[in-house]
C-alpha atoms as a PDB file:
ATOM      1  CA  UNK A   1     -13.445  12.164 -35.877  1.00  0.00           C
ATOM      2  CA  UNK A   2      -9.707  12.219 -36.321  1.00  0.00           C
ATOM      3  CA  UNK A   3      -9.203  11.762 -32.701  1.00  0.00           C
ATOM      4  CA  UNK A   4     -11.265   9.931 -29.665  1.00  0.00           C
ATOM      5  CA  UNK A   5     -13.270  12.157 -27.775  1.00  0.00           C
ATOM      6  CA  UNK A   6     -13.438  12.792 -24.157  1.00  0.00           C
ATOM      7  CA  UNK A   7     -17.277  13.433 -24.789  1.00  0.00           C
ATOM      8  CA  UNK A   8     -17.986  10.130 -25.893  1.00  0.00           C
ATOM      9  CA  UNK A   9     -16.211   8.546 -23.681  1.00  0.00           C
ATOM     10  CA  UNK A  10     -17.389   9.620 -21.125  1.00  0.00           C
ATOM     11  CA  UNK A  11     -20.750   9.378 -22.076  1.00  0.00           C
ATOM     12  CA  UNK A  12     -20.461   5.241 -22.861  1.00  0.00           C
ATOM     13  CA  UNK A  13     -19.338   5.336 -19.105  1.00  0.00           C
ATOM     14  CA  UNK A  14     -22.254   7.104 -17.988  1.00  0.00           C
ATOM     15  CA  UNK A  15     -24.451   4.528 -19.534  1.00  0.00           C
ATOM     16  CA  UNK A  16     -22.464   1.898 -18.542  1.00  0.00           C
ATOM     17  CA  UNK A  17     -23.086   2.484 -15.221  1.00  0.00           C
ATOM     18  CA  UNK A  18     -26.881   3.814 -15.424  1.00  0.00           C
ATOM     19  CA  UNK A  19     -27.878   1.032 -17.590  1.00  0.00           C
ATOM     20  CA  UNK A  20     -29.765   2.918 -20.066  1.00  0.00           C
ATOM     21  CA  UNK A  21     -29.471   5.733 -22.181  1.00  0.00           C
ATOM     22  CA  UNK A  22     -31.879   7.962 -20.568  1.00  0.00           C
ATOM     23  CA  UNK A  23     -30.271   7.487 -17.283  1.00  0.00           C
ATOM     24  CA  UNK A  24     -26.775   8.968 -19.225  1.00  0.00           C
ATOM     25  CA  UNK A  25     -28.828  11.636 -20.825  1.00  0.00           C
ATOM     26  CA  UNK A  26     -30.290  12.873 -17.597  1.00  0.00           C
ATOM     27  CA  UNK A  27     -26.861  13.169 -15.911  1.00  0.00           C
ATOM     28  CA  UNK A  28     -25.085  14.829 -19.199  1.00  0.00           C
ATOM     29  CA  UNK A  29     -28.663  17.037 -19.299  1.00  0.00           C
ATOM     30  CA  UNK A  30     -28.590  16.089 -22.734  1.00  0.00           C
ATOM     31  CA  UNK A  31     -31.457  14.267 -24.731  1.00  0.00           C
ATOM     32  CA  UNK A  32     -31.192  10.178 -25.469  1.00  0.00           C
ATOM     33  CA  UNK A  33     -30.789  11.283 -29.506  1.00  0.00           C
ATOM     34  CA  UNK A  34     -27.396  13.229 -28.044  1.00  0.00           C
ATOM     35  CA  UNK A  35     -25.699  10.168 -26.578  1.00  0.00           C
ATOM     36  CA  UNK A  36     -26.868   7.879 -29.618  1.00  0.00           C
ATOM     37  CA  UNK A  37     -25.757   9.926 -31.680  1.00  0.00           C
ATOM     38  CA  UNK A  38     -21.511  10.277 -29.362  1.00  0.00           C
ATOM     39  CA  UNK A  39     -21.997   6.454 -29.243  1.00  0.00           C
ATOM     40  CA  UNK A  40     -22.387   5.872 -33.325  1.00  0.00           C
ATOM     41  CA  UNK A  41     -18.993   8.045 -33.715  1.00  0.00           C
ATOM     42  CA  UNK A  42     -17.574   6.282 -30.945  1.00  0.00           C
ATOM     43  CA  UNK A  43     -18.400   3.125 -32.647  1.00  0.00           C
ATOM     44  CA  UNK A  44     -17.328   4.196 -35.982  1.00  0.00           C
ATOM     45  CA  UNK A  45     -13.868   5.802 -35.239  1.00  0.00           C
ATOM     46  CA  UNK A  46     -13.095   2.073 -32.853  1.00  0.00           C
ATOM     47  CA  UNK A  47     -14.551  -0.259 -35.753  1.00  0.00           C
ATOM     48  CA  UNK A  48     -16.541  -2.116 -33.374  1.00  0.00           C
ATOM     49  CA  UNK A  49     -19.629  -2.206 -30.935  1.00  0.00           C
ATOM     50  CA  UNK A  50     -19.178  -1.033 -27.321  1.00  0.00           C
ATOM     51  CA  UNK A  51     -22.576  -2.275 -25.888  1.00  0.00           C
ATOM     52  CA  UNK A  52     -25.119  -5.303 -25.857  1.00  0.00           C
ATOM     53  CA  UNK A  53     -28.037  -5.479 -24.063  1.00  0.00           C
ATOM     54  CA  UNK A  54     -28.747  -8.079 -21.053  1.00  0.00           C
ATOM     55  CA  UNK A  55     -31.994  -8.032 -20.093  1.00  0.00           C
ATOM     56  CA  UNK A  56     -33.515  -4.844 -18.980  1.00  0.00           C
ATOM     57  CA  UNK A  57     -29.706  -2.771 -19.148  1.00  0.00           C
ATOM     58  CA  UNK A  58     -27.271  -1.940 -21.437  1.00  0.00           C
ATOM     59  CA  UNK A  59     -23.433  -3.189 -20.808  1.00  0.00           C
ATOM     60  CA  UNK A  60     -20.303  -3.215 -22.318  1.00  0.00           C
ATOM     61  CA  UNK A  61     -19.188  -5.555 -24.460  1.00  0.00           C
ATOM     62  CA  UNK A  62     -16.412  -7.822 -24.275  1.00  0.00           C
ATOM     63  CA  UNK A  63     -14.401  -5.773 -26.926  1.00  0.00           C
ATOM     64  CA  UNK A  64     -15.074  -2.125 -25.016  1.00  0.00           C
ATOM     65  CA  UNK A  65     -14.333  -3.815 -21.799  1.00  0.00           C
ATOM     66  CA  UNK A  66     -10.916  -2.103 -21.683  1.00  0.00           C
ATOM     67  CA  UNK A  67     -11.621   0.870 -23.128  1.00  0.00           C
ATOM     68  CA  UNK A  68     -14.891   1.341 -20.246  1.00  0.00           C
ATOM     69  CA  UNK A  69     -11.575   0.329 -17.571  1.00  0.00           C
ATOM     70  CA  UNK A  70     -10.153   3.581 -19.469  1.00  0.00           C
ATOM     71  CA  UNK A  71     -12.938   5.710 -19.075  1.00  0.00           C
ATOM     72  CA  UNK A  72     -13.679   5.776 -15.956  1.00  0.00           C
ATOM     73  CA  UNK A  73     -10.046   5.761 -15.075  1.00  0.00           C
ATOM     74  CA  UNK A  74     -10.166   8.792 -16.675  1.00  0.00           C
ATOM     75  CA  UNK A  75     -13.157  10.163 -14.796  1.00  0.00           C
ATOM     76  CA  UNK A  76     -11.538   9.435 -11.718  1.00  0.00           C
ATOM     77  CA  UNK A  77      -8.516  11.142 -12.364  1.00  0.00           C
ATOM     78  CA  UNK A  78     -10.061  14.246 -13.574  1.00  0.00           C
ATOM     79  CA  UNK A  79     -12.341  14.141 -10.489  1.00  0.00           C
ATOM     80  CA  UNK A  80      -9.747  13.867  -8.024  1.00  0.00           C
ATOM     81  CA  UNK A  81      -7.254  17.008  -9.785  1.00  0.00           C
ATOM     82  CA  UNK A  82     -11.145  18.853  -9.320  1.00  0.00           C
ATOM     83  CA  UNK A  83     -11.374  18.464  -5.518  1.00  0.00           C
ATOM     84  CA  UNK A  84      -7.775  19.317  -5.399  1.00  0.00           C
ATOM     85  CA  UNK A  85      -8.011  22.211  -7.326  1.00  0.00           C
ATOM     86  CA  UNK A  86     -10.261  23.979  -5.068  1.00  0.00           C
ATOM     87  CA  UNK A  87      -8.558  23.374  -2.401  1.00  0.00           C
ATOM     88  CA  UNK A  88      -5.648  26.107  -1.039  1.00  0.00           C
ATOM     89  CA  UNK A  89      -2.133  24.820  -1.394  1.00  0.00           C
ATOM     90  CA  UNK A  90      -1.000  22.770   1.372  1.00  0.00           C
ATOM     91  CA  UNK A  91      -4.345  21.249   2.180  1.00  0.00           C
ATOM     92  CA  UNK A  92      -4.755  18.916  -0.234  1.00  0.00           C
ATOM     93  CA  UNK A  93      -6.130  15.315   0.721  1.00  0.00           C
ATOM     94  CA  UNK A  94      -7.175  12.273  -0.332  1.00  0.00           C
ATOM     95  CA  UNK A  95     -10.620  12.136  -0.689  1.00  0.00           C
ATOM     96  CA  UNK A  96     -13.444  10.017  -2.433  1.00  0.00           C
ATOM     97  CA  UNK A  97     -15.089   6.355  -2.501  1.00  0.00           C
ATOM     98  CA  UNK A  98     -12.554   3.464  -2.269  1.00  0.00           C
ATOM     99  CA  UNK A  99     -14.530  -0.099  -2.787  1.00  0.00           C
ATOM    100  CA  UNK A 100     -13.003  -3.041  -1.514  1.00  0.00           C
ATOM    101  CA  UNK A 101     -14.024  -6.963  -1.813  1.00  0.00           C
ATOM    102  CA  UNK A 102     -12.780  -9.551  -0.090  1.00  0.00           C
ATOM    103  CA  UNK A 103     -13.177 -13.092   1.917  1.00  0.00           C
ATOM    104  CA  UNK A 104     -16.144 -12.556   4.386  1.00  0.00           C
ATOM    105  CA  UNK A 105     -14.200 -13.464   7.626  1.00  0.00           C
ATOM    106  CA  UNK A 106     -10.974 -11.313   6.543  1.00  0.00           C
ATOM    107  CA  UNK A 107     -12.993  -8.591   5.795  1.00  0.00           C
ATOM    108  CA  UNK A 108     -15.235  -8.460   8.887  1.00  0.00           C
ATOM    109  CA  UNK A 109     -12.888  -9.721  11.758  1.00  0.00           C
ATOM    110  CA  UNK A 110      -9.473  -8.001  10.535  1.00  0.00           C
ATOM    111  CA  UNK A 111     -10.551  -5.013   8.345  1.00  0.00           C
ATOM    112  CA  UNK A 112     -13.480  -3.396   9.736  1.00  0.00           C
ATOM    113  CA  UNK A 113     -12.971  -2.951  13.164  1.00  0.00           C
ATOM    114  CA  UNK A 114      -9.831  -0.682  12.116  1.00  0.00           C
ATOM    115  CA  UNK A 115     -11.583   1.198   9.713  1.00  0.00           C
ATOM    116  CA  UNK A 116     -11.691   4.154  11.649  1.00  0.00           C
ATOM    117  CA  UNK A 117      -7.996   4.656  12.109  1.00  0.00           C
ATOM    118  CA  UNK A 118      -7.470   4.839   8.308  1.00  0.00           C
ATOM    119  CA  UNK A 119     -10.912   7.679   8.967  1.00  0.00           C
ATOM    120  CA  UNK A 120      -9.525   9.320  11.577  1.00  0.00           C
ATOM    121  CA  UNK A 121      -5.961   9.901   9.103  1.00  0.00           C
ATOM    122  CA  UNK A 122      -8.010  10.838   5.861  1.00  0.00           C
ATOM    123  CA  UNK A 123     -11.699  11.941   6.530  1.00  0.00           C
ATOM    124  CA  UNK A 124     -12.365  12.608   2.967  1.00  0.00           C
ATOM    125  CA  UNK A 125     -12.255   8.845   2.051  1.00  0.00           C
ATOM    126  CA  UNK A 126     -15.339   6.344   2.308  1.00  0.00           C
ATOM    127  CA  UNK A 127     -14.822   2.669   2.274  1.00  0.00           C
ATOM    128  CA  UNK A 128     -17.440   0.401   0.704  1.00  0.00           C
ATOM    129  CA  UNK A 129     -16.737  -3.406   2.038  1.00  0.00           C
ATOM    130  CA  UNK A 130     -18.317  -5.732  -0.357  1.00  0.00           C
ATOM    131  CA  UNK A 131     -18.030  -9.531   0.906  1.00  0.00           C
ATOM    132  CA  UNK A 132     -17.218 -12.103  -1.987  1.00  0.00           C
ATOM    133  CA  UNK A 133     -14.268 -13.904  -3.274  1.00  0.00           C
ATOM    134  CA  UNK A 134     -14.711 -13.407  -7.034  1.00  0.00           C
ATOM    135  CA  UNK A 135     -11.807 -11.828  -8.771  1.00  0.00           C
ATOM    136  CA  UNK A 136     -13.455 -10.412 -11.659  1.00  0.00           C
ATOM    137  CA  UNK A 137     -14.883  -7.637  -9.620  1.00  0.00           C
ATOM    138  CA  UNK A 138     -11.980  -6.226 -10.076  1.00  0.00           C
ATOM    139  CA  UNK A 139     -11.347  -7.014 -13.542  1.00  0.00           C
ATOM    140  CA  UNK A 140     -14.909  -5.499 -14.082  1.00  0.00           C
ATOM    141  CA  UNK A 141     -13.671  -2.556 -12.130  1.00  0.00           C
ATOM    142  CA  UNK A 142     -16.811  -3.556  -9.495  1.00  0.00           C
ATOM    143  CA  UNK A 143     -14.170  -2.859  -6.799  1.00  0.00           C
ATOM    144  CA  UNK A 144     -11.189  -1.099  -6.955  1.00  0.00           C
ATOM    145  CA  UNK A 145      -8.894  -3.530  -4.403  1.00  0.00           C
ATOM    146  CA  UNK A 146      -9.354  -6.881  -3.552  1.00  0.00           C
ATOM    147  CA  UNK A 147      -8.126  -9.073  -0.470  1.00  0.00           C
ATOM    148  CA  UNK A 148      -7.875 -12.966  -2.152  1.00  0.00           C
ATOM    149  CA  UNK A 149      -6.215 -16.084  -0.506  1.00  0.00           C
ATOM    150  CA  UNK A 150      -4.352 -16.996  -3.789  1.00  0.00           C
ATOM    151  CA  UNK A 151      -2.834 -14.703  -6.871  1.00  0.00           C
ATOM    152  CA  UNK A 152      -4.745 -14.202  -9.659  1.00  0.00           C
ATOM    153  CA  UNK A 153      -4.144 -15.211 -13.070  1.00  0.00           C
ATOM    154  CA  UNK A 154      -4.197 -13.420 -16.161  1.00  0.00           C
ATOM    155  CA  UNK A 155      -6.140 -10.181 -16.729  1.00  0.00           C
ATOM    156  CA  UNK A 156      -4.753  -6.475 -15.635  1.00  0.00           C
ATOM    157  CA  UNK A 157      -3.566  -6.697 -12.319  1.00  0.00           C
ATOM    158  CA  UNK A 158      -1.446  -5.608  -9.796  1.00  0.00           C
ATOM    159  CA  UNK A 159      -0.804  -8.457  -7.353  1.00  0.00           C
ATOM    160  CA  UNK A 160       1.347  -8.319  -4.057  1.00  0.00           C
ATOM    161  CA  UNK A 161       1.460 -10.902  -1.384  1.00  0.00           C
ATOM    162  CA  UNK A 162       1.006  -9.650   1.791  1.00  0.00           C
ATOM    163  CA  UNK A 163       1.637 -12.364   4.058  1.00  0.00           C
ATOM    164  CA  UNK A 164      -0.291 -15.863   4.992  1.00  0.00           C
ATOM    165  CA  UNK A 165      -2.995 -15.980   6.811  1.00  0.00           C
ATOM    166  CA  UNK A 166      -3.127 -17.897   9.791  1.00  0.00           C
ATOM    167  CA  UNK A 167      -5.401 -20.929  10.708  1.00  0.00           C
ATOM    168  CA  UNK A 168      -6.130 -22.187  14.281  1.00  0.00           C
ATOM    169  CA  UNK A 169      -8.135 -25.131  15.840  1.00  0.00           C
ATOM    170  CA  UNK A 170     -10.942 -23.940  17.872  1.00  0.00           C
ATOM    171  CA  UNK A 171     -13.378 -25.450  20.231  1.00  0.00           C
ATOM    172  CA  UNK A 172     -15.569 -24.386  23.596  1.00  0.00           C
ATOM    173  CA  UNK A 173     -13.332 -26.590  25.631  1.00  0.00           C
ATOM    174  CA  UNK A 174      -9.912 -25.705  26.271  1.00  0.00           C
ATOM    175  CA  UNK A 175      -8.982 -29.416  27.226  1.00  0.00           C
ATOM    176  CA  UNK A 176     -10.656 -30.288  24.043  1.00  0.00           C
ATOM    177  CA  UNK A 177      -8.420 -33.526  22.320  1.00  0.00           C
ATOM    178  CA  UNK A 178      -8.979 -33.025  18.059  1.00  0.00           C
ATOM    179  CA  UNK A 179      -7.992 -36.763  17.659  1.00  0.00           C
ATOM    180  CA  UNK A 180     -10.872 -37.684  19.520  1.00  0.00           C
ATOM    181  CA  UNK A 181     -13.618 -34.913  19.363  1.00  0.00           C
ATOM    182  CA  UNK A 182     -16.219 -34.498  16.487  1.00  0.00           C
ATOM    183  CA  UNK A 183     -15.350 -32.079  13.772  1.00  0.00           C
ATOM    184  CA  UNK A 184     -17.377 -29.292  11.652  1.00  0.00           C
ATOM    185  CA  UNK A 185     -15.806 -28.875   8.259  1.00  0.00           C
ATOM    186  CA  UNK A 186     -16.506 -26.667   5.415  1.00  0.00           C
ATOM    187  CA  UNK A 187     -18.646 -28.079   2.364  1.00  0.00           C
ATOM    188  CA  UNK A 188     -16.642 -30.601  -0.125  1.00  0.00           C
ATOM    189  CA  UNK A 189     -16.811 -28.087  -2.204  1.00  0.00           C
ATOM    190  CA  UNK A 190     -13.803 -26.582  -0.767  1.00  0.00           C
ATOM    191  CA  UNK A 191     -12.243 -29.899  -0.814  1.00  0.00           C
ATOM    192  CA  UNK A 192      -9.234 -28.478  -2.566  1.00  0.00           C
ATOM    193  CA  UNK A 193      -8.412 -25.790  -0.677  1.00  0.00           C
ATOM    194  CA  UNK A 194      -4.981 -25.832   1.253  1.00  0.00           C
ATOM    195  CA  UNK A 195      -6.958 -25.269   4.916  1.00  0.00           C
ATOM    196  CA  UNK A 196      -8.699 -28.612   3.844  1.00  0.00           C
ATOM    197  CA  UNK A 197      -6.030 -30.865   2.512  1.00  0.00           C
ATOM    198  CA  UNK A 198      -3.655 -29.961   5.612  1.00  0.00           C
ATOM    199  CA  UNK A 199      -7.024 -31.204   7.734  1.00  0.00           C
ATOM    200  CA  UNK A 200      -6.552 -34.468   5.761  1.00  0.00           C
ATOM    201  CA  UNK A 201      -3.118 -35.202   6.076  1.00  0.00           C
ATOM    202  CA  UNK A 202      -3.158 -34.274  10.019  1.00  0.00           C
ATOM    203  CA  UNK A 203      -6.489 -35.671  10.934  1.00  0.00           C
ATOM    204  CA  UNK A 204      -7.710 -37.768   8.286  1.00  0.00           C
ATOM    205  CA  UNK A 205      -9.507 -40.115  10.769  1.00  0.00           C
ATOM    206  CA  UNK A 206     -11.971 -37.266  12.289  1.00  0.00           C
ATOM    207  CA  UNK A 207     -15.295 -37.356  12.681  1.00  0.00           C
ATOM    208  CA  UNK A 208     -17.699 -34.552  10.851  1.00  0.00           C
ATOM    209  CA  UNK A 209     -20.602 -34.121  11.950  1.00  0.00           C
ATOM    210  CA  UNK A 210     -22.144 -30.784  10.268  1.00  0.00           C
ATOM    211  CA  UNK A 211     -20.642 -28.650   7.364  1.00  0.00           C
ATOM    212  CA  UNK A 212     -20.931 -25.671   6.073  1.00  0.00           C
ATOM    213  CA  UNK A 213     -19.909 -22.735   3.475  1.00  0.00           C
ATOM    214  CA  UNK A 214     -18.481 -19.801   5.619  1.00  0.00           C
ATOM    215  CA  UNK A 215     -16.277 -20.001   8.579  1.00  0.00           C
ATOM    216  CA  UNK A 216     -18.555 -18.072  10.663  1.00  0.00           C
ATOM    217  CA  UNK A 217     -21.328 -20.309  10.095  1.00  0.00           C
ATOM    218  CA  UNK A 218     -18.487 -23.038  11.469  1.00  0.00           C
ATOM    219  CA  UNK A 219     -17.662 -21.072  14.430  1.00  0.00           C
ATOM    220  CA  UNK A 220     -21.599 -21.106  15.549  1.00  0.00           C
ATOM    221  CA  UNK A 221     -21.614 -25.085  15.083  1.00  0.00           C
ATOM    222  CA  UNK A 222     -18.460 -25.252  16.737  1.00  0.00           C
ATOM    223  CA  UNK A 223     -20.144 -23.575  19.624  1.00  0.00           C
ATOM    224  CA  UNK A 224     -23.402 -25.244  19.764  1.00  0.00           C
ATOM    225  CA  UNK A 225     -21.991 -28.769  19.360  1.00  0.00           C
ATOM    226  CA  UNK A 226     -18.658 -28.723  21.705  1.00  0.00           C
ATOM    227  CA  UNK A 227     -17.122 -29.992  17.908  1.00  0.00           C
ATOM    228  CA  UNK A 228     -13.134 -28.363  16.826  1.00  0.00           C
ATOM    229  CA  UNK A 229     -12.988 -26.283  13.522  1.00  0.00           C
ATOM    230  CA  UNK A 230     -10.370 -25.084  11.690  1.00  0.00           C
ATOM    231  CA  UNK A 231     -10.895 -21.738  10.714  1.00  0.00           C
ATOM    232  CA  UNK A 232      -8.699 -18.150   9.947  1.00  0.00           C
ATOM    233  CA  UNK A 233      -7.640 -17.004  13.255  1.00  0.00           C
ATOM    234  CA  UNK A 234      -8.826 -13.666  12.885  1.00  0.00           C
ATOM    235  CA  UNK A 235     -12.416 -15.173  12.522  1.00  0.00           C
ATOM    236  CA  UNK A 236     -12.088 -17.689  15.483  1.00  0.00           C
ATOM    237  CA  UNK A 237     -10.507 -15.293  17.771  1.00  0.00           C
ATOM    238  CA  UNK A 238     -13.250 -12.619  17.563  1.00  0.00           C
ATOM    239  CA  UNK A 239     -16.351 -15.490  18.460  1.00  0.00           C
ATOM    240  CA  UNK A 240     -16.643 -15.512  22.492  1.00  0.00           C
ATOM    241  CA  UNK A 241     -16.423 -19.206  23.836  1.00  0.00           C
ATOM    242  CA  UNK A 242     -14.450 -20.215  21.620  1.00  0.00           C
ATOM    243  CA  UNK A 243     -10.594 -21.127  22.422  1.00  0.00           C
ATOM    244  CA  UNK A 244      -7.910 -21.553  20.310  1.00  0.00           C
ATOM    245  CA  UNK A 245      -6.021 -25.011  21.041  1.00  0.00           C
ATOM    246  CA  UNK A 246      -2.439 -23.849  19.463  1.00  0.00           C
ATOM    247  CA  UNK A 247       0.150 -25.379  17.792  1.00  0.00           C
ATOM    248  CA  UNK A 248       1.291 -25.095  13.989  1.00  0.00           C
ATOM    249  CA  UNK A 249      -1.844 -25.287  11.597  1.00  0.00           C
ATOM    250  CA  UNK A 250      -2.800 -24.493   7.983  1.00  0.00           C
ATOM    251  CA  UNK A 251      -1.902 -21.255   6.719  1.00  0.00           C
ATOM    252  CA  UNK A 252      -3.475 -19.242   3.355  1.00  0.00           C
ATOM    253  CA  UNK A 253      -1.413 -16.836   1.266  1.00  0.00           C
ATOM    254  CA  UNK A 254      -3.531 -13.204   1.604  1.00  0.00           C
ATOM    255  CA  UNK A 255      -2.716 -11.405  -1.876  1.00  0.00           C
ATOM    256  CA  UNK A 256      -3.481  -7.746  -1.962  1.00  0.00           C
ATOM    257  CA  UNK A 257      -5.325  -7.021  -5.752  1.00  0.00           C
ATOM    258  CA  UNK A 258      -5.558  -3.946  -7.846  1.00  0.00           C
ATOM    259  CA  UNK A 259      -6.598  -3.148 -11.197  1.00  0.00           C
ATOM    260  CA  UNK A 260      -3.531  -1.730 -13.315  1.00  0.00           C
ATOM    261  CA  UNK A 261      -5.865   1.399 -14.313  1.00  0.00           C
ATOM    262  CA  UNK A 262      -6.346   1.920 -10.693  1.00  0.00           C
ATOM    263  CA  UNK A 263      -3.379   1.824  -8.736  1.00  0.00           C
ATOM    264  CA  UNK A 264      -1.465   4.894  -9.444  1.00  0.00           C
ATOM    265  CA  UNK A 265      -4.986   6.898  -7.817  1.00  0.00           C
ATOM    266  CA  UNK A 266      -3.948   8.361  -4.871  1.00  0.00           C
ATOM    267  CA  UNK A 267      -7.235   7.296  -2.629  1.00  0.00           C
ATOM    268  CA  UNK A 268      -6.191   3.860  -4.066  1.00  0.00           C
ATOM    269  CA  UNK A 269      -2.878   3.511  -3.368  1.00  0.00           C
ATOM    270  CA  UNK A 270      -3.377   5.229   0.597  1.00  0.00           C
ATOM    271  CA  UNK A 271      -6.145   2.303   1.251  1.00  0.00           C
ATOM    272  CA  UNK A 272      -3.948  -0.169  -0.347  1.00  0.00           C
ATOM    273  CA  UNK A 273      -0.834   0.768   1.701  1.00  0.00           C
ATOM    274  CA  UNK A 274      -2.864   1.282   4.985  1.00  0.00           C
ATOM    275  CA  UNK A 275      -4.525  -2.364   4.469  1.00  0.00           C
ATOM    276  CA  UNK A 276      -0.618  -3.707   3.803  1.00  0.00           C
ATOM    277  CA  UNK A 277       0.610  -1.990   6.891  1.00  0.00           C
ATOM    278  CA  UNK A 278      -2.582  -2.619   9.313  1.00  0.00           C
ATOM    279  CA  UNK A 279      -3.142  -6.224   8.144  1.00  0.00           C
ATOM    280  CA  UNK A 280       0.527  -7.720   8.277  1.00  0.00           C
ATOM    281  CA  UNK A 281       0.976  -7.676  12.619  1.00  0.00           C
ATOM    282  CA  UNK A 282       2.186 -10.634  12.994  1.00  0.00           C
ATOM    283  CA  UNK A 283      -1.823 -11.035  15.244  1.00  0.00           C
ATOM    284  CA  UNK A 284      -3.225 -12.770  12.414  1.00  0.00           C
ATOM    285  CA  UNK A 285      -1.413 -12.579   9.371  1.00  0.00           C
ATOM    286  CA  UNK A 286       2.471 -13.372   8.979  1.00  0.00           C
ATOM    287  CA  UNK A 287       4.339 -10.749   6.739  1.00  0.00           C
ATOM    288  CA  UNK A 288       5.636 -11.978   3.899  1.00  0.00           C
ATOM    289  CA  UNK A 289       9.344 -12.549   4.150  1.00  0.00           C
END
């Protein structure tokens, strides 16, 4: 093979993402012997393995990672000019699945209640929301933009800050004092985090009674035991009974995330713009300046 193949790459995507061989074959309607035998002269014209086995499914291996990012870059691409194709001039649109991770709160208080304004402008594109703060599911191409409260470093991304995200301290009284009141902090586990160390330079003398790992889980405790809480504004604002006490808090940088092999896709780059431009209001995230 003097050059690389759009057959065989595109069949070590296809069992990539089935997991198996037969799972490819059926999709290519090929037999399993067929995409052994694209694999091998994928393998021999790269000079190294593209797949290992964990468990019960077949994955890439750490070597073919980039190339799989390629792949099904490539699929994408020549999916998209498809659709387009059939469509008369003039009416082309953006179209297709769009998956985007992000911090629970962020994503459920500030993203999905406008979801259907970025619908109602492009109803050929479906969002899939996947909760999580783990970068690599977009270095794994799991998701093709990620919301994160801090840049990433190293691996293929594109990285823009879109403004900090703003903190407030809530609790069910609106005379409620935070010097003397009990507290509900998150686990020590998030001891480093910049919400956390501005709680113990401002109130280092508080008293916690309960803890736990998501901010919603904080704004229920806050509730049920008249305690404060810091949490993201756009979280405490949306849980009824719960008042915000004002003044100048913690803030969290909010970095918009995608995968170099993604961004020039034009589903990709509309979600990614309309999430810049919906987000950054000033209600509970500050532009960047």
């Amino acid at each position: 093979m003097s050059t690389l193949d759009w057959e065989g790459l595109k069949t070590f995507a296809l069992v990539c993402r089935g997991g198996t061989m037969s799972a490819a074959a059926r999709e290519l309607g090929v037999n399993q012997t067929t995409v052994a035998r694209r694999l091998q002269r994928l393998e021999d014209y790269l000079g190294y393995p593209l797949l290992r086995r964990d468990g019960q499914t077949l994955q890439a291996t750490a070597g073919a990672a980039p190339l799989l990012a390629t792949a099904r870059a490539m699929e994408d691409q020549l999916a998209g000019a498809l659709v387009d194709a059939q469509r008369p001039p003039g009416r082309r649109e953006v179209s297709g699945v769009v998956r985007l991770t992000g911090v629970h709160g962020v994503l459920e208080h500030a993203v999905a209640p406008r979801v259907p304004d970025l619908l109602a402008q492009h109803p050929g594109l479906r969002l899939d929301l996947i909760g999580g703060n783990r970068n690599l599911r977009v270095a794994q191409r799991e998701a093709d933009i990620a919301l994160r409260l801090a840049c990433p470093t190293g691996g293929a991304f594109d990285a823009r800050r879109l403004g900090d995200l703003t903190y407030g301290i809530y609790a069910t009284p609106a005379d409620a004092d935070p010097y003397t009141a009990p507290w509900v902090d998150l686990n020590e586990e998030f001891i480093d985090k910049p919400e956390q160390r501005w709680l113990a330079t401002h109130f280092p003398d508080r008293h916690t009674i309960a803890r736990a790992n998501r901010n919603g889980i904080l704004a229920q405790l806050t509730r049920a035991t008249d305690a404060c809480c810091l949490m993201p504004r756009c979280v405490g604002d949306s849980v009824p009974g719960l008042v915000c006490l004002g003044g100048q808090t913690a803030t969290r940088e909010l970095w918009l995330v995608l995968h170099q092999d993604m961004a020039y896709l034009p589903r990709v780059r509309v979600v990614a713009d309309w999430l810049a431009q919906t987000l950054c209001d000033d209600r509970w995230v500050s532009p960047a300046r």
